[in-house]
Protein backbone atom coordinates (compact mmCIF):
# COMPACT_ATOMS: atom_id res chain seq x y z
CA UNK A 1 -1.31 -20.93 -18.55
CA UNK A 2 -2.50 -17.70 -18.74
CA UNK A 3 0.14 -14.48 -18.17
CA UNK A 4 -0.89 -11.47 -16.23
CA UNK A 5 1.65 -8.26 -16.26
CA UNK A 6 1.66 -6.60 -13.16
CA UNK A 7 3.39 -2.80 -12.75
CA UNK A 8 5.07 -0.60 -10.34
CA UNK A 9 6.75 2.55 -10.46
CA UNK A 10 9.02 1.78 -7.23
CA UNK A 11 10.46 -1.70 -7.84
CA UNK A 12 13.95 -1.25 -8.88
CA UNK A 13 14.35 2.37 -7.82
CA UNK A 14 13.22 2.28 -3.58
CA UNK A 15 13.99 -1.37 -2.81
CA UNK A 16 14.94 -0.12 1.04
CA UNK A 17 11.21 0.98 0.69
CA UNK A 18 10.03 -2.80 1.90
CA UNK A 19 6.55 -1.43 2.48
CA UNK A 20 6.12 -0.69 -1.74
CA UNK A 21 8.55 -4.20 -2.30
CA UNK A 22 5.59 -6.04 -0.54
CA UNK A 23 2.79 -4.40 -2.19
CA UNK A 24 3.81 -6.10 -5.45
CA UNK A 25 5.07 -9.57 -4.25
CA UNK A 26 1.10 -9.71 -2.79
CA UNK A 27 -0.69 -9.26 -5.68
CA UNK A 28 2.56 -11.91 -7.78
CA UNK A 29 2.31 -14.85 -4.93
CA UNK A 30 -2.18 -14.65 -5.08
CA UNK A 31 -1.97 -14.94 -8.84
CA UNK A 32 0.66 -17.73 -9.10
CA UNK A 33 -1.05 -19.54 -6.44
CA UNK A 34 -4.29 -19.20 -8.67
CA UNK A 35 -2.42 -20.69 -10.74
CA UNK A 36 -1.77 -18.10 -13.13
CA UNK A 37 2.13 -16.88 -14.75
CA UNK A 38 2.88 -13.96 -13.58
CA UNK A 39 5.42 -10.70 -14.34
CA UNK A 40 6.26 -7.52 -12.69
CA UNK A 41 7.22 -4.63 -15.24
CA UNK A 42 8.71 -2.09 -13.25
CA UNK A 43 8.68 1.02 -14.67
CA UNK A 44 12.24 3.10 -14.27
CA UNK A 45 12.79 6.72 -14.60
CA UNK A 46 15.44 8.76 -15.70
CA UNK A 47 18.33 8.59 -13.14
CA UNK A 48 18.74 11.91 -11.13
CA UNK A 49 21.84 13.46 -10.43
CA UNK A 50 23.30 12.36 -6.64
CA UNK A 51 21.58 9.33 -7.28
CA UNK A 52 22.59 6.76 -3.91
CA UNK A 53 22.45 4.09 -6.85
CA UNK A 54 23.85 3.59 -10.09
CA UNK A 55 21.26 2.11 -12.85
CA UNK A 56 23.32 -1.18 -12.63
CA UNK A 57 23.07 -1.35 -9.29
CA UNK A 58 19.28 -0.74 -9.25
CA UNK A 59 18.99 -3.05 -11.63
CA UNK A 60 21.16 -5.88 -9.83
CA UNK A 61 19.42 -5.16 -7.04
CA UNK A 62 15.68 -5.74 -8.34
CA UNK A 63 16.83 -8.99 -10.13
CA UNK A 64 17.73 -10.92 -6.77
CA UNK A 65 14.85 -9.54 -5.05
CA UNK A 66 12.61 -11.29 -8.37
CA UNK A 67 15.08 -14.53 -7.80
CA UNK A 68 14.86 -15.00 -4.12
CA UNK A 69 11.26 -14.75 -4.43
CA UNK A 70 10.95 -17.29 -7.25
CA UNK A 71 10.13 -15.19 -10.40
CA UNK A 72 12.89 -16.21 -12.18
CA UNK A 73 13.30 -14.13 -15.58
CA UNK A 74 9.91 -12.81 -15.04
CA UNK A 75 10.23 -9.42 -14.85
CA UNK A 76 11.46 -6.72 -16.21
CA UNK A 77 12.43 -2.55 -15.91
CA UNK A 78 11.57 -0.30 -18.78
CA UNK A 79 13.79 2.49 -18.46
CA UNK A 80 13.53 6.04 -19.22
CA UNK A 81 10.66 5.06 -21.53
CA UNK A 82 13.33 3.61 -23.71
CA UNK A 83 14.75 0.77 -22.67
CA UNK A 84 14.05 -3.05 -21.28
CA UNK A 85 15.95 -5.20 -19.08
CA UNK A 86 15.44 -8.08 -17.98
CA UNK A 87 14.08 -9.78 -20.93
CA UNK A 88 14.42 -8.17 -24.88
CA UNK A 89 12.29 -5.24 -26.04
CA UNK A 90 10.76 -7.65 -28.34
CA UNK A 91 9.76 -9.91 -25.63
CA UNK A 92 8.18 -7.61 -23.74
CA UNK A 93 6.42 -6.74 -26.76
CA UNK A 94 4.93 -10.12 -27.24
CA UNK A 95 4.14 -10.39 -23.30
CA UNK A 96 1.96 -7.84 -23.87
CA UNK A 97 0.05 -8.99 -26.94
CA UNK A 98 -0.12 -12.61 -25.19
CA UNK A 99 -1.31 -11.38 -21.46
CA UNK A 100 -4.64 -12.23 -20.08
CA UNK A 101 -4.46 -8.85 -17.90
CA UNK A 102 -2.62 -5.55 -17.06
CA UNK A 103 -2.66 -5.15 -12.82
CA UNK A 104 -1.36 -1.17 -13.76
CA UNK A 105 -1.06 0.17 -9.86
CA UNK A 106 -1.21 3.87 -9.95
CA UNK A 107 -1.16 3.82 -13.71
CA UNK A 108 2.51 3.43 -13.47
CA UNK A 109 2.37 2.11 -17.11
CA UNK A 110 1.96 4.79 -19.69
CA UNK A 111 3.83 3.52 -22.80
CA UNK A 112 0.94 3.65 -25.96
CA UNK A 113 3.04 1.07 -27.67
CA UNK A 114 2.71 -1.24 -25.02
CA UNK A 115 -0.78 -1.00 -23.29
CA UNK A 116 -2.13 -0.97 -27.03
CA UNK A 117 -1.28 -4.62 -27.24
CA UNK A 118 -3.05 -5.48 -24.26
CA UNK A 119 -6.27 -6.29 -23.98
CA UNK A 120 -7.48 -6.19 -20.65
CA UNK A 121 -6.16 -3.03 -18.94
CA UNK A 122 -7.10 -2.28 -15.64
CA UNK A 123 -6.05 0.87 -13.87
CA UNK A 124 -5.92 0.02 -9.99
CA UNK A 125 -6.19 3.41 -8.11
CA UNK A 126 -4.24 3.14 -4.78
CA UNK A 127 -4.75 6.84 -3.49
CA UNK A 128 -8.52 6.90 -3.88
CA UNK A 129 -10.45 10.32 -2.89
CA UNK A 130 -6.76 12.29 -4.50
CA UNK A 131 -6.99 9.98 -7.65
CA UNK A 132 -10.96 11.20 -8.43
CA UNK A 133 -9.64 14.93 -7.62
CA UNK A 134 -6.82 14.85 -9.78
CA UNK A 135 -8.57 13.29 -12.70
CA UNK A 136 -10.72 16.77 -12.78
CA UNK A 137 -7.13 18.51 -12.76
CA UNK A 138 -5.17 16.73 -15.39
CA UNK A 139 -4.79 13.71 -17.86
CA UNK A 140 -4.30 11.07 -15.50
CA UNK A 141 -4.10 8.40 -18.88
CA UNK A 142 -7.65 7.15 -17.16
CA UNK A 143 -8.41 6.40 -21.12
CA UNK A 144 -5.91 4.21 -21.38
CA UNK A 145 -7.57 1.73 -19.36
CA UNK A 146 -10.94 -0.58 -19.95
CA UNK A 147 -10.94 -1.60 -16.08
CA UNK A 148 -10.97 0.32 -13.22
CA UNK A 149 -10.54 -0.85 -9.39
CA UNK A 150 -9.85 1.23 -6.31
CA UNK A 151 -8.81 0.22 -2.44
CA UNK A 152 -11.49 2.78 -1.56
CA UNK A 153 -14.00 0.75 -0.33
CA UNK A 154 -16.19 3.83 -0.25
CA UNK A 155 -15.37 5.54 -3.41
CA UNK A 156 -19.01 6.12 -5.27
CA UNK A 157 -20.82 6.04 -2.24
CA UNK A 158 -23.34 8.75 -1.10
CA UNK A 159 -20.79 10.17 1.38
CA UNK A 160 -17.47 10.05 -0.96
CA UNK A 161 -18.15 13.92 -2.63
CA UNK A 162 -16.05 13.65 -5.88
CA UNK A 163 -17.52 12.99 -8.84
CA UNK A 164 -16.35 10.02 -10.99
CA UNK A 165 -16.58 11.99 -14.45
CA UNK A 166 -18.10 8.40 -15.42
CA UNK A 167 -16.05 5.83 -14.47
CA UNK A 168 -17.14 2.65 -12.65
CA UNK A 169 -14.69 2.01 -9.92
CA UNK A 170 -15.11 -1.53 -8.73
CA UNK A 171 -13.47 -1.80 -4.91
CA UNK A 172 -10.91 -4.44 -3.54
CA UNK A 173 -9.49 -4.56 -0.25
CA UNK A 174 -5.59 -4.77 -0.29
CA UNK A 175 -4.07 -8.05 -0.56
CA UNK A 176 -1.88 -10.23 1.48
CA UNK A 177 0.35 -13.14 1.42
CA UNK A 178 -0.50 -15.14 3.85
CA UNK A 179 2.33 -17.82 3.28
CA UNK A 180 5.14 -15.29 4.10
CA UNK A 181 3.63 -13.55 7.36
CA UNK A 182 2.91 -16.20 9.82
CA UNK A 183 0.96 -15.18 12.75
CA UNK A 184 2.81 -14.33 15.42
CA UNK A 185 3.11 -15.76 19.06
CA UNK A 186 4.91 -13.28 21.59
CA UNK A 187 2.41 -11.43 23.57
CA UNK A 188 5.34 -9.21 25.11
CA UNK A 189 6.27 -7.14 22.25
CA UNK A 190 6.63 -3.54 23.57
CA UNK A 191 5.87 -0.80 21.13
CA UNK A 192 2.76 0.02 19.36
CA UNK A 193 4.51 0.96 15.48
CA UNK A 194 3.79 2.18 12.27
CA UNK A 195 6.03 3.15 9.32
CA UNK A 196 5.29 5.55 6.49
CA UNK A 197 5.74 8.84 4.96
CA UNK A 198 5.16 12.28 6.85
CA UNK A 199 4.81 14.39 4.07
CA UNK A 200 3.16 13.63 0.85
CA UNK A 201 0.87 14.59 -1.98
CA UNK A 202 -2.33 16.82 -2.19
CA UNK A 203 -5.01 18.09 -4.15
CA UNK A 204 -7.51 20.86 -3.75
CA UNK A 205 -10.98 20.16 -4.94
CA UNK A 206 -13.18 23.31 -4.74
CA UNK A 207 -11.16 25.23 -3.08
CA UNK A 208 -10.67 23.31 0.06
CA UNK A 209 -7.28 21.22 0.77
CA UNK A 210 -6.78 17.62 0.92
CA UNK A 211 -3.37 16.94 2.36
CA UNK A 212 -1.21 14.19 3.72
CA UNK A 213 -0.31 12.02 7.10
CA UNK A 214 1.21 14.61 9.04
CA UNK A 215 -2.34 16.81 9.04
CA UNK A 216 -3.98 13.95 10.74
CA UNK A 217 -0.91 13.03 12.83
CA UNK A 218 -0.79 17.01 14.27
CA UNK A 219 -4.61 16.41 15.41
CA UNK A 220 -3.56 13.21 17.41
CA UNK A 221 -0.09 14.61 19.08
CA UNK A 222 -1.02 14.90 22.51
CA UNK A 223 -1.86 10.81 22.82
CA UNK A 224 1.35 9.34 24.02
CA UNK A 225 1.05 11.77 26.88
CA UNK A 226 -2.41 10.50 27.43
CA UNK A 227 -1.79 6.57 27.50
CA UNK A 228 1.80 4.86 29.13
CA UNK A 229 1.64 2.72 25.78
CA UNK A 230 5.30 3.90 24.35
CA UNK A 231 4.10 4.41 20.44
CA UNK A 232 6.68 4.25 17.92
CA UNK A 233 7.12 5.78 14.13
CA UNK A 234 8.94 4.75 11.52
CA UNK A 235 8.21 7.80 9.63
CA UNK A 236 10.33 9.23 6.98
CA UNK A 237 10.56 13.11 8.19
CA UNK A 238 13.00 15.21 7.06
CA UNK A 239 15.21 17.02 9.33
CA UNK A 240 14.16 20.44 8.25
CA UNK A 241 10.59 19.82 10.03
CA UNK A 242 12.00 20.79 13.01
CA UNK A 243 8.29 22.49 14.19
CA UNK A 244 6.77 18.70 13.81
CA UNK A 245 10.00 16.96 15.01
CA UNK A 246 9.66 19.06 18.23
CA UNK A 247 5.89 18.65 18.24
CA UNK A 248 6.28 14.98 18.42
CA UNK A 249 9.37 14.67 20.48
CA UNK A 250 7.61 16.42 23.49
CA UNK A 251 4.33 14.81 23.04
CA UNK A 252 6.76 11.29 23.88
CA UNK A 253 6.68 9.57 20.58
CA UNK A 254 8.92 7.52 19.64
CA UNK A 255 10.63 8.38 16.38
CA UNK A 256 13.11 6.28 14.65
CA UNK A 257 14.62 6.24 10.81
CA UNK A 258 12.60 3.18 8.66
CA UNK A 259 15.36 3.17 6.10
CA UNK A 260 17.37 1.81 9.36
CA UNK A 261 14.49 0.32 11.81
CA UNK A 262 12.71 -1.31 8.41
CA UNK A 263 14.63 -1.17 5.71
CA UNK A 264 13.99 -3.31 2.59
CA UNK A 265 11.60 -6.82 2.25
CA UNK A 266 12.98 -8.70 5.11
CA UNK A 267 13.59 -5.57 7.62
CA UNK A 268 9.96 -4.21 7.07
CA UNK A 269 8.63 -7.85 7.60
CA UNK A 270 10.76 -7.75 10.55
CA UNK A 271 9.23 -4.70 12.19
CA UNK A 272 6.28 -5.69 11.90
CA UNK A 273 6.60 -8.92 13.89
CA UNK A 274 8.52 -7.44 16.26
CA UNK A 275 5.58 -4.82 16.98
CA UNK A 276 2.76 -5.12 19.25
CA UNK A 277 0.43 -3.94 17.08
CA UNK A 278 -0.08 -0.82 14.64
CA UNK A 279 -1.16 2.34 15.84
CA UNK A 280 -1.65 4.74 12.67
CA UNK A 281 -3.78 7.81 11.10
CA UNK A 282 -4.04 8.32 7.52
CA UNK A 283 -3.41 10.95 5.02
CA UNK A 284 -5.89 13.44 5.50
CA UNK A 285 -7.15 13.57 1.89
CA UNK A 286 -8.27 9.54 2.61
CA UNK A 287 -10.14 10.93 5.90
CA UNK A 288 -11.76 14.12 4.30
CA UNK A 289 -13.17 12.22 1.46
CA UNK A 290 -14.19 9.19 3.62
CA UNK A 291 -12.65 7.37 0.58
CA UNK A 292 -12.80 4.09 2.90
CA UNK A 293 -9.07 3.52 2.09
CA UNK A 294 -7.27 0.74 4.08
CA UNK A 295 -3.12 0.77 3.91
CA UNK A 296 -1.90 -2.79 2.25
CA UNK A 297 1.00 -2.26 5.23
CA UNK A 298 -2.48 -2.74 7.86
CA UNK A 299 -2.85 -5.80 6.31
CA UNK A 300 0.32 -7.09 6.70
CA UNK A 301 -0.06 -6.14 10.38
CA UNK A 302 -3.31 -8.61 10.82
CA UNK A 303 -2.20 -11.10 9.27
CA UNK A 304 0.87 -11.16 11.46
CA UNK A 305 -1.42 -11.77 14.31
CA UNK A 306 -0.60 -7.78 15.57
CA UNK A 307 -3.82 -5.91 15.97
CA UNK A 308 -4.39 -2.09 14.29
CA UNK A 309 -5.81 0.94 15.51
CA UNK A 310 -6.03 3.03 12.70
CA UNK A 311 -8.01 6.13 12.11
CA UNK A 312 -11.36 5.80 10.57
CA UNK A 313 -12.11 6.76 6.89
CA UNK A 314 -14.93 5.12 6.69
CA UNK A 315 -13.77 1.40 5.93
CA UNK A 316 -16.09 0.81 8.73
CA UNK A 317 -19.62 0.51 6.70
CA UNK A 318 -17.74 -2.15 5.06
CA UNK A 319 -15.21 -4.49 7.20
CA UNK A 320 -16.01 -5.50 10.51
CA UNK A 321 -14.02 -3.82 13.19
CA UNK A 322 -14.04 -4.00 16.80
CA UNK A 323 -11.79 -6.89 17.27
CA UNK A 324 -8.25 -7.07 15.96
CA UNK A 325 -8.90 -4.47 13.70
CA UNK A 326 -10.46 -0.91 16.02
CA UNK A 327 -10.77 2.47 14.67
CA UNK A 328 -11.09 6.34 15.83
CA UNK A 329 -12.04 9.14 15.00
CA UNK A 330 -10.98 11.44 18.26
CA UNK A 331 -8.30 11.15 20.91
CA UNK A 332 -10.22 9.84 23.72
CA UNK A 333 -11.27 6.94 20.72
CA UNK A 334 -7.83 6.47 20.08
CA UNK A 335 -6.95 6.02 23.53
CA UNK A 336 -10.03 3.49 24.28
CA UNK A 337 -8.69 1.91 21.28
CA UNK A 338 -5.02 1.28 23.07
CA UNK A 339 -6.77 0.16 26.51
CA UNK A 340 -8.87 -2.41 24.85
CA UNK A 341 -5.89 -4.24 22.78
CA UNK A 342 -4.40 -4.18 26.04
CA UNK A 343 -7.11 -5.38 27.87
CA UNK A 344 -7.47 -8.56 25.86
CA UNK A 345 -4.36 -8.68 23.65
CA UNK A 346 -4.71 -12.38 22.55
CA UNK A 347 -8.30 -12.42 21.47
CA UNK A 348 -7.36 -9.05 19.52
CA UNK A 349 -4.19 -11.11 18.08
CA UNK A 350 -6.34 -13.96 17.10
CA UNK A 351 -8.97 -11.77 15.70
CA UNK A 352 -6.38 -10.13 13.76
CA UNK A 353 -5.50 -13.12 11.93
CA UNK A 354 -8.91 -14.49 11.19
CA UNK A 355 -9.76 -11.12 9.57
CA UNK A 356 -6.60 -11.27 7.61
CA UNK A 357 -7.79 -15.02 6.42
CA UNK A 358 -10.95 -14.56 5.39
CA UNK A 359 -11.22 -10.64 4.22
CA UNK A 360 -7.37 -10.00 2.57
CA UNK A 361 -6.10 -13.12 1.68
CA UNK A 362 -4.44 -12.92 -1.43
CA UNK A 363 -5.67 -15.48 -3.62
CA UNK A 364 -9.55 -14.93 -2.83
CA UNK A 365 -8.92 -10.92 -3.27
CA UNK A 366 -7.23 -11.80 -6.64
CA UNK A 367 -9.51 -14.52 -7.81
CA UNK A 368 -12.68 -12.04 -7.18
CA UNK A 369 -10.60 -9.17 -9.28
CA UNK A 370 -10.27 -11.55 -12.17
CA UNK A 371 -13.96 -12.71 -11.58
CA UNK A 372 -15.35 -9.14 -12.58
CA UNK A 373 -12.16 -8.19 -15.16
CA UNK A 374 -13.37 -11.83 -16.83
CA UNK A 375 -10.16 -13.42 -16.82
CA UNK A 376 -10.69 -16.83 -16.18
């Protein structure tokens, strides 16, 4: 059987963050079902002072989550660059010689001593439009790699405007595990929802600004005042944005704490199917470069039966949309958007699910990924 390492940088250290928690078990439960072994090497670093969590703690905490979900001793944390647990340094060593394939999200894998022993090594780019930017800016260990995917479905197209500096990004859409979201049968859930970050990176490609969520959210603040839909966010926002707390507070958004409302695997699986369906924009850089990104937490949306309206990057040129999954580009879009799931909320919850089958389903996303990295 052949093994296939796959990395995060958020495993042990945010496991309240269920959203990032997910993103990994995806990409583990479509390769095992493909029949494949599979490990997650979480990558750990240094603990900073006023830590919530001890290292033990972190540690403990990431080991049940890899039990309960039936990876056994099959993962480990290297920590601080230094040191391994959950199996020996030297058995991580000879994981890496033996594996078939590296899945290194976000490059979150930097070690020489390790990614020299393995020889498929595929960097999979989960911010595309800032990735391609910062890779003119700095080292972004691109070189390190011999395979390169992106969720930008339009990265290297004609309208995506950052150059590649050479490198052939094959595109994937963001898997799911169908197995562990069941569709979902209550038609009377309330709230439109989304969860996320409100702040987050940028980057600044000739000398205009690509920024995150809350640009795009600002544009859209005036739509709960223009729709009786109640919309609510489980957005982490710190308390000293009082200007965008206020902002969205009078514009009648709902705004409640996702380390509380969603907090961990289970709790962010939770939300979800307790949600009527996703209303969400995304992170401006994604929309300015028309990068064509879709969010893997979308996805879990669909295939929970709960339709999305989320804002356009361009995704549409390359997954059918109108039905379960609607996009905008304006506020009197985004509002259509919320009359017409409305309007016919079962055949959007149905559509929802077939899209999630047949387009993000992990196994066939996986098995085409291995296709073109020629693991076989």
């Amino acid at each position: 059987m052949k093994k296939i390492i796959v990395t995060s940088t958020w495993g042990a250290g945010y496991l309240e963050g269920g959203g990032m928690q997910w993103l990994n078990l995806h990409y583990l439960a479509g390769l095992q079902a493909l029949g494949f072994e599979v490990f997650w090497l979480d990558v750990l670093g240094p603990s900073k002072k006023g830590a919530q969590r001890s290292l033990d703690e972190m540690i403990d905490g990431f080991r049940a989550q890899c039990e309960q979900f039936g990876l056994g001793d099959h993962w480990a944390v290297f920590y601080d660059n230094r040191k391994v647990f959950g199996m020996t340094e030297d058995a991580l060593h000879s994981l890496c010689g033996d594996a078939a394939l590296l899945i290194n999200l976000c490059g979150s894998l930097k070690d020489n001593e390790l990614l020299r022993r393995i020889q498929r090594r595929a960097y999979f780019d989960l911010d595309p439009g800032f990735t391609q930017i910062w890779a003119h800016e700095w080292d972004m260990d691109l070189s390190k790699h011999n395979l390169f995917f992106t969720v930008g479905l339009n990265v290297g197209q004609p309208d995506f405007g950052i150059p590649l500096r050479g490198i052939e990004w094959q595109t994937f859409t963001p898997p799911v595990a169908l197995e562990y979201w069941p569709a979902q049968t209550d038609t009377n859930a309330t709230n439109f929802t989304t969860i996320g970050q409100w702040r987050g990176q940028y980057a600044v490609w000739k000398d205009e600004m690509y920024g995150p969520k809350s640009d795009e959210f600002l544009k859209f603040v005036e739509l709960p005042r223009k729709t009786p839909q109640p919309i609510e966010l489980a957005l982490l926002i710190h308390e000293t944005e009082t200007d965008d707390l206020a902002a969205l507070r009078t514009n009648n958004w709902r705004l409640v704490n996702p380390h509380e409302a969603a907090c961990g695997r289970d709790g962010f699986r939770s939300y979800i199917q307790r949600s009527r369906a996703e209303f969400s924009v995304a992170k401006h850089g994604y929309v300015k470069t028309r990068s064509g990104w879709l969010s893997d937490r979308t996805v879990c949306y669909l295939a929970s039966g709960r339709p999305v309206l989320v804002q356009d990057t361009g995704l549409g040129k390359h997954l059918p949309t109108g039905k379960g999954l609607l996009t905008f580009t304006t506020l009197e879009e985004a509002v259509w958007g919320i009359e017409s799931i409305n309007a016919d909320y079962t055949a959007h919850s149905v559509a929802a699910r077939k899209l999630a089958e047949e387009k993000f389903a992990a196994p066939k996303v996986l098995q085409s990924i291995l296709d073109r990295a020629g693991v076989r």
